[in-house]
Protein backbone atom coordinates (compact mmCIF):
# COMPACT_ATOMS: atom_id res chain seq x y z
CA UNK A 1 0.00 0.00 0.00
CA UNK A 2 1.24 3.47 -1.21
CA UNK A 3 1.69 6.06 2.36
CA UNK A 4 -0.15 9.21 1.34
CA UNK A 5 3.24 11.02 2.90
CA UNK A 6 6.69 10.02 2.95
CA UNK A 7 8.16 8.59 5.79
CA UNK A 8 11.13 10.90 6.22
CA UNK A 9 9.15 13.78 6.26
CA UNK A 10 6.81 12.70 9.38
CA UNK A 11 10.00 11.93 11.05
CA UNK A 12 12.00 15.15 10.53
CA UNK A 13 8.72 17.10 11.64
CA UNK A 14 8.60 14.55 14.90
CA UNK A 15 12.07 15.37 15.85
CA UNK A 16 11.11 19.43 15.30
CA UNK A 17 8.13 19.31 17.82
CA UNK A 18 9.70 17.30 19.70
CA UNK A 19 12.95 19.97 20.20
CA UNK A 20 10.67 22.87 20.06
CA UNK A 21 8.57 21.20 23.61
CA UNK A 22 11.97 20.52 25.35
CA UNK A 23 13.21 23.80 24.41
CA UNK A 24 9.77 25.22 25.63
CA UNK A 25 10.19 23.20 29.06
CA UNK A 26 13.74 24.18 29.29
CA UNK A 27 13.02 28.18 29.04
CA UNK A 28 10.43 27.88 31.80
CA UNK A 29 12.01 26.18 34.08
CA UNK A 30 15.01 28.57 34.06
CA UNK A 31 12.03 31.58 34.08
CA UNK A 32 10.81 30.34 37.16
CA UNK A 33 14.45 29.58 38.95
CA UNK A 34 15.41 33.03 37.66
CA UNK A 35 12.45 34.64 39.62
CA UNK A 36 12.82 32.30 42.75
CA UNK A 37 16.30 33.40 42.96
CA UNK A 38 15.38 37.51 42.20
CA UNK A 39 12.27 37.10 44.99
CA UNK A 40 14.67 36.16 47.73
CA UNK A 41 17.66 38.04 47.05
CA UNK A 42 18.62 39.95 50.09
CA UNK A 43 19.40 43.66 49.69
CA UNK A 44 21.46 45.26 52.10
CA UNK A 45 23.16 48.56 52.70
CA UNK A 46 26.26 49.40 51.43
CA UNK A 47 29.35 48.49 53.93
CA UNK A 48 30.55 51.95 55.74
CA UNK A 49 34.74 52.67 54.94
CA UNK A 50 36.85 51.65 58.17
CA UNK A 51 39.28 54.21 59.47
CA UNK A 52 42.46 53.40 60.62
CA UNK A 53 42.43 54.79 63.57
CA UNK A 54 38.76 51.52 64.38
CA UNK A 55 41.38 49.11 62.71
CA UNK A 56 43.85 50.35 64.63
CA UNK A 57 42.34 50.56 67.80
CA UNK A 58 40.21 47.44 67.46
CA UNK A 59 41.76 45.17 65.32
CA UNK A 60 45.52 45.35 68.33
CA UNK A 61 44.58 41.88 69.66
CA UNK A 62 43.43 42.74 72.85
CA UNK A 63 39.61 43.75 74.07
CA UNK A 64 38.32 46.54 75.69
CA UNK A 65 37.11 46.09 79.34
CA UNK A 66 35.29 48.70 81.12
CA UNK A 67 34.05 48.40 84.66
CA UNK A 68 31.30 50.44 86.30
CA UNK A 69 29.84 51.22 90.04
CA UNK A 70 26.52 50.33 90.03
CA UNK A 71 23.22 51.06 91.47
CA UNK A 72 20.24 48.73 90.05
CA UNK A 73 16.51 49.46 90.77
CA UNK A 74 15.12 45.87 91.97
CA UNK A 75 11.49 45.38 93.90
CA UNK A 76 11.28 49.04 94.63
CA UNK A 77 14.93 49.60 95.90
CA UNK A 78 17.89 50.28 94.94
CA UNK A 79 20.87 47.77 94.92
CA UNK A 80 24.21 48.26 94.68
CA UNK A 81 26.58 46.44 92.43
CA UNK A 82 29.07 46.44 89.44
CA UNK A 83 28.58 46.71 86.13
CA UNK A 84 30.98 45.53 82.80
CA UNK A 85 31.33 46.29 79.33
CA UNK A 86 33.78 44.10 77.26
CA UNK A 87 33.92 44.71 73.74
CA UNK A 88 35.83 42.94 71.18
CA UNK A 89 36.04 42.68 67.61
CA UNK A 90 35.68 38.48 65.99
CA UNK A 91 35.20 36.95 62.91
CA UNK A 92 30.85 35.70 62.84
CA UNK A 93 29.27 32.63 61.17
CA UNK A 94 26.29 34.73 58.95
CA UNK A 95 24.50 31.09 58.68
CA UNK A 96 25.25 29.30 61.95
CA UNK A 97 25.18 32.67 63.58
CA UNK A 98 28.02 31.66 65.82
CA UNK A 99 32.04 32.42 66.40
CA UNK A 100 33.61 30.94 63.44
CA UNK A 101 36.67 28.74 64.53
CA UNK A 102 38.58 28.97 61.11
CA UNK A 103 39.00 32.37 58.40
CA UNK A 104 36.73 31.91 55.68
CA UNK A 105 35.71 34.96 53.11
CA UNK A 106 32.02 34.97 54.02
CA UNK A 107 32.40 34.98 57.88
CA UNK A 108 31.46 38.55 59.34
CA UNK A 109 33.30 40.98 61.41
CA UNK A 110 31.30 42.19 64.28
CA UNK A 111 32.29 43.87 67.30
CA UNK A 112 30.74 42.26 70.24
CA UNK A 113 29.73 43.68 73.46
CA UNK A 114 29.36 41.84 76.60
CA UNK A 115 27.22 43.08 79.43
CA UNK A 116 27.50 42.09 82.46
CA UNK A 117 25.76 43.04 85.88
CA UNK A 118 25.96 41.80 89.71
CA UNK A 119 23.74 42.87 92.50
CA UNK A 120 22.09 41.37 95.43
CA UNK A 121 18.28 41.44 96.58
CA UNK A 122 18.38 40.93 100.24
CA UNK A 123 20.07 37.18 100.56
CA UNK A 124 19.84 36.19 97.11
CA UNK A 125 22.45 37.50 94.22
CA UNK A 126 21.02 38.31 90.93
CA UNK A 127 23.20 37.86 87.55
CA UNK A 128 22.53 39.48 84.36
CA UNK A 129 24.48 38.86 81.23
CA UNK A 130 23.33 40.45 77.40
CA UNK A 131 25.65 39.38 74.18
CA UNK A 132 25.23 41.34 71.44
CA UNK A 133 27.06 40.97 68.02
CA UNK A 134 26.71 43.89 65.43
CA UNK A 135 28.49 44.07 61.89
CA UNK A 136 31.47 46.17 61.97
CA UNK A 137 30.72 47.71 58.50
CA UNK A 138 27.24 49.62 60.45
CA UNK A 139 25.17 47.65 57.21
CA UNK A 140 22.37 45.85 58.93
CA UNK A 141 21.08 44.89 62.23
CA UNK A 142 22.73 42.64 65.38
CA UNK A 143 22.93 39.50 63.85
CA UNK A 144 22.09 37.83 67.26
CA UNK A 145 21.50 39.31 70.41
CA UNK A 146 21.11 36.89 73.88
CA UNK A 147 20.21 37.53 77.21
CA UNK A 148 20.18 35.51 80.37
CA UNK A 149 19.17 36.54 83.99
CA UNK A 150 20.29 34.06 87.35
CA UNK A 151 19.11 34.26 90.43
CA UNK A 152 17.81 31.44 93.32
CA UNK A 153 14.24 31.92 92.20
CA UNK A 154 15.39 30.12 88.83
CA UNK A 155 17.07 31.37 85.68
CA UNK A 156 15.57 32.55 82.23
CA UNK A 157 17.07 32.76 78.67
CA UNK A 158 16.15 34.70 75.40
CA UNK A 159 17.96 34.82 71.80
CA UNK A 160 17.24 36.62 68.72
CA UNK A 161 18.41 35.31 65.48
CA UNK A 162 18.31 38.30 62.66
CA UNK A 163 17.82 36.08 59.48
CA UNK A 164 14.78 36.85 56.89
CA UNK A 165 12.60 38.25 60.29
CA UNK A 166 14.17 38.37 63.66
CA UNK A 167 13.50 34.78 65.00
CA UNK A 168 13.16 34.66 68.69
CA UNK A 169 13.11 31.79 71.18
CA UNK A 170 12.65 32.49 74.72
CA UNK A 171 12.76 29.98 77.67
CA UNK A 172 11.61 31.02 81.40
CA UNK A 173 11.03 29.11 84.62
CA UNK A 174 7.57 31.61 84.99
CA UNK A 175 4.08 29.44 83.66
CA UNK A 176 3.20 32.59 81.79
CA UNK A 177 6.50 33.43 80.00
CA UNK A 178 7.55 29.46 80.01
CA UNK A 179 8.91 28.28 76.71
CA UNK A 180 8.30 30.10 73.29
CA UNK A 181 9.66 30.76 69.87
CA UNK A 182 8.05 33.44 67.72
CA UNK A 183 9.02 35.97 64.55
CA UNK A 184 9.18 40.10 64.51
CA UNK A 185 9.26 42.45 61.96
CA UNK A 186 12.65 44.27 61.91
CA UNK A 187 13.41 47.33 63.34
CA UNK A 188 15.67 49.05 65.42
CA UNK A 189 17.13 47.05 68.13
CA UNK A 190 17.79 48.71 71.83
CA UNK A 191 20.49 46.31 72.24
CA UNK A 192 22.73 47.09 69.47
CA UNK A 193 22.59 50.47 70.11
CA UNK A 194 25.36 50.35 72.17
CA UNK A 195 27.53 48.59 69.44
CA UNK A 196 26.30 51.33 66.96
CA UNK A 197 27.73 54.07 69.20
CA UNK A 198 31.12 52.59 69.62
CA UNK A 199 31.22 52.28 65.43
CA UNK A 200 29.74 55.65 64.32
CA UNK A 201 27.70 57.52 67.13
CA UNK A 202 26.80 60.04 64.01
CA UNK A 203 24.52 57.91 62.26
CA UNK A 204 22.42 57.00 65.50
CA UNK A 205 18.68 57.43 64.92
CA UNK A 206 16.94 60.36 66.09
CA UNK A 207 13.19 61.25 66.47
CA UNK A 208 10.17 59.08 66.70
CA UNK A 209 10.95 55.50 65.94
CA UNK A 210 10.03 51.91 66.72
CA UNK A 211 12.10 50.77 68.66
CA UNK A 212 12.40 47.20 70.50
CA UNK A 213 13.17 47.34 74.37
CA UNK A 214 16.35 46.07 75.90
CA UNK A 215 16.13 41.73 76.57
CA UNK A 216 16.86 42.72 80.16
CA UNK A 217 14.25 44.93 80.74
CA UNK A 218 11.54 43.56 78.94
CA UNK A 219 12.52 40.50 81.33
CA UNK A 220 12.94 42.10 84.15
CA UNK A 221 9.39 44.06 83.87
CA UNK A 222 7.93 40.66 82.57
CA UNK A 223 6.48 42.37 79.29
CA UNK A 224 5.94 41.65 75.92
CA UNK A 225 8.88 41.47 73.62
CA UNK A 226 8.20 43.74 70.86
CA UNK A 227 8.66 47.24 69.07
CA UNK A 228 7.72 50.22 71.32
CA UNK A 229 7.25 53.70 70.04
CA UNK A 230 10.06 56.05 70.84
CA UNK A 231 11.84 59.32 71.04
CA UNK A 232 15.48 59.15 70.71
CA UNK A 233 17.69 62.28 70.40
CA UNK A 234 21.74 63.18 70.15
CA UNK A 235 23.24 65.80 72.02
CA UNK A 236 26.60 67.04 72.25
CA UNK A 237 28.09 68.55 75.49
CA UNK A 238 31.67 69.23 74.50
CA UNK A 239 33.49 66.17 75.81
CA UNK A 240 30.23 64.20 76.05
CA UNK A 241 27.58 63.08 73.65
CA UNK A 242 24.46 61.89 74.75
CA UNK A 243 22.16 59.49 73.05
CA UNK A 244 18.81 59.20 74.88
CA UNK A 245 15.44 56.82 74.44
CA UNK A 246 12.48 57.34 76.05
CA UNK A 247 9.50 55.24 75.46
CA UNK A 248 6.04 57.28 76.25
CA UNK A 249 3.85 53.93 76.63
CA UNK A 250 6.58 52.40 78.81
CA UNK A 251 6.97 55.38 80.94
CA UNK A 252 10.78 54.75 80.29
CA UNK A 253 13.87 56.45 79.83
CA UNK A 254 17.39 55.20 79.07
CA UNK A 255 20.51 57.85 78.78
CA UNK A 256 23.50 56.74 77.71
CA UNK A 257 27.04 59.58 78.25
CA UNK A 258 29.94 58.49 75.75
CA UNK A 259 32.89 60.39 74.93
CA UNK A 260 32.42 62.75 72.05
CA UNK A 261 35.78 61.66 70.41
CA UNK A 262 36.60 58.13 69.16
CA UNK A 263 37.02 55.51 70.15
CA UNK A 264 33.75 57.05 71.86
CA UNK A 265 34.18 54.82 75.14
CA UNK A 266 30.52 54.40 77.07
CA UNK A 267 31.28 56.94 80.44
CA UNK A 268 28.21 56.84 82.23
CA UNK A 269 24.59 55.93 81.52
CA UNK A 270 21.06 56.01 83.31
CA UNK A 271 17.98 54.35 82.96
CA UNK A 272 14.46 55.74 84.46
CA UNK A 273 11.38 53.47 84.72
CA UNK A 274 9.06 52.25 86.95
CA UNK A 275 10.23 49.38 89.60
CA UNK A 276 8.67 47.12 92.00
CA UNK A 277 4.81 45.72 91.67
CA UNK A 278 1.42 46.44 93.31
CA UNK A 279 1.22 49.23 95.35
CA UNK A 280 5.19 49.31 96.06
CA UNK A 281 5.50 50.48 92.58
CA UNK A 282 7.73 53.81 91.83
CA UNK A 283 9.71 55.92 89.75
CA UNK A 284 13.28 54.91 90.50
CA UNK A 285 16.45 55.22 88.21
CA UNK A 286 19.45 52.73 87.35
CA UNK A 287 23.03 54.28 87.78
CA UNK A 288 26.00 53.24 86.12
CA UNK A 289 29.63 55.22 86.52
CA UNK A 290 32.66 54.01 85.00
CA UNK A 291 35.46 53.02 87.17
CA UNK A 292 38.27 52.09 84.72
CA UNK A 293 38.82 51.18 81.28
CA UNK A 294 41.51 48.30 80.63
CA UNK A 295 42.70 46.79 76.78
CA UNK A 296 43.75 43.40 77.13
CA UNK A 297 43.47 39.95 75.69
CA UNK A 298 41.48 38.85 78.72
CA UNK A 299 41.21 35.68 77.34
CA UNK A 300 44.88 34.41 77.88
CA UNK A 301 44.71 36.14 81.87
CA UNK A 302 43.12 32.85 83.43
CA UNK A 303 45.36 32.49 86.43
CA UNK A 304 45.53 32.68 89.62
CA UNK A 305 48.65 35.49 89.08
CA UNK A 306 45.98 37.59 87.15
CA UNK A 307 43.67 37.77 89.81
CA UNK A 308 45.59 41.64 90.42
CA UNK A 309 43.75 42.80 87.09
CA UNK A 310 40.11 42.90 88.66
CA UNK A 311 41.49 45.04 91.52
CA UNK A 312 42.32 47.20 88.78
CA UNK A 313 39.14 47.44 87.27
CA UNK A 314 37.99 47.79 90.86
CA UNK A 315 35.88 44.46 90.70
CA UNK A 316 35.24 42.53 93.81
């Protein structure tokens, strides 16, 4: 029987639809990758030119160690104590969020701050201790930011994780606060403010701003964790600058006293806000006064012979 086409013909046009399909499946495929990719790129602010003088001054080996006298509003009273700052500059894991053992290219410098604060409530000591870790190149938020509070009631811990939201996990021995993990929008973060000032006090943010409270407060007061409206302004007074936040709903105010000139160490700061519960509540306000400033690789000064450095930061 005699085909009404020829055979080669059908097959050439086969293999041409066939191509033109694949081709077809081929360009959509890499359409749709292309826009997955585009949707969750991650823009972020350009990275802010280090001086020499912040290399210089931060990059010597050694971290900065500031002690302070303290006097802590707790219950309605006010408790005295000591205070510490110790900043220091290390290389950050952006995915594990973590110190990074080993130099790699896409670790992150940050300069992280220590907190530190001791105090007794009648018979029972109270330990506070806030880790913050902020980019050196001022381009984003803290990358992480934890807090953790000791005392003989029980302890409580808190962590934020700055990855596509701030991710936040929180962990108390309180049946209301108890164990949770929950996401924020972000915004400006109390906490690294004191990072920010030590990098480039100029670009601090001024006027009325949302603004998320301090892990030790928001603890301390047992309140939600969360962005608070708030008034922040920058003032110079010759040798001093101060950078202050008060929070109208919160009937809070924090001050914080650096010096004016780099490497803009923290002198002196103050912190207004309501203590104690019930009818014992009042207006009472948190003192801190720097004793002494020291620059030293603390870490390696874990012997008994170095026991002479606390006396001269004036620690007990």
């Amino acid at each position: 029987m005699k085909l009404p086409f020829n055979l080669n013909i059908f097959v050439l046009l086969l293999a041409l639809v066939s191509l033109t399909i694949t081709s077809c499946r081929k360009v959509t495929t890499k359409e749709k990758s292309g826009t997955t990719e585009k949707g969750s790129q991650n823009i972020m602010p350009a990275k802010k030119e280090l001086s020499t003088a912040f290399k210089d001054y931060w990059y010597a080996g050694t971290a900065e160690i500031s002690s302070y006298k303290l006097e802590q509003a707790r219950y309605g009273e006010i408790r005295d104590g000591e205070a510490v700052l110790v900043y220091v500059t290390e290389p950050f894991l952006a995915d594990k969020q973590v110190k990074a053992d080993r130099s790699n290219q896409k670790n992150i410098p940050v300069l992280k701050l220590n907190t530190t604060k001791k105090f007794l409530t009648g018979i029972y000591p109270y330990s506070i201790m806030t880790s913050s870790f902020y980019p050196v190149y001022d381009n984003d938020h803290a990358i992480k930011v934890s807090n953790s509070v000791q005392e003989w009631c029980g302890h409580v811990y808190a962590q934020l994780n700055n990855r596509d939201e701030f991710e936040i996990m929180s962990h108390s021995y309180f049946e209301s606060e108890a164990d949770q993990e929950f996401k924020l929008a972000k915004t400006i973060l109390e906490d690294e403010i004191w990072n920010k000032i030590r990098i480039d006090p100029g670009s601090l943010p001024t006027g009325t701003l949302q603004i998320i409270p301090s892990m030790e407060y928001t603890r301390l007061h047992h309140i939600e964790f969360k962005a608070y409206e708030a008034t922040t302004s920058l003032t110079n007074y010759g040798a001093l600058t101060n950078y202050t936040i008060s929070y109208p709903t919160l009937d809070r105010t924090l001050e914080i006293n650096f010096s004016a000139k780099f490497p803009y160490t923290i002198e002196n700061w103050s912190e207004t806000a309501t203590s104690g519960f019930g009818t014992g509540a009042k207006q009472l306000t948190t003192r801190a006064t720097k004793i002494k400033t020291l620059n030293t690789p603390y870490w390696q000064e874990n012997h008994n012979r170095d026991l002479f450095l606390r006396d001269s930061l004036g620690l007990k």
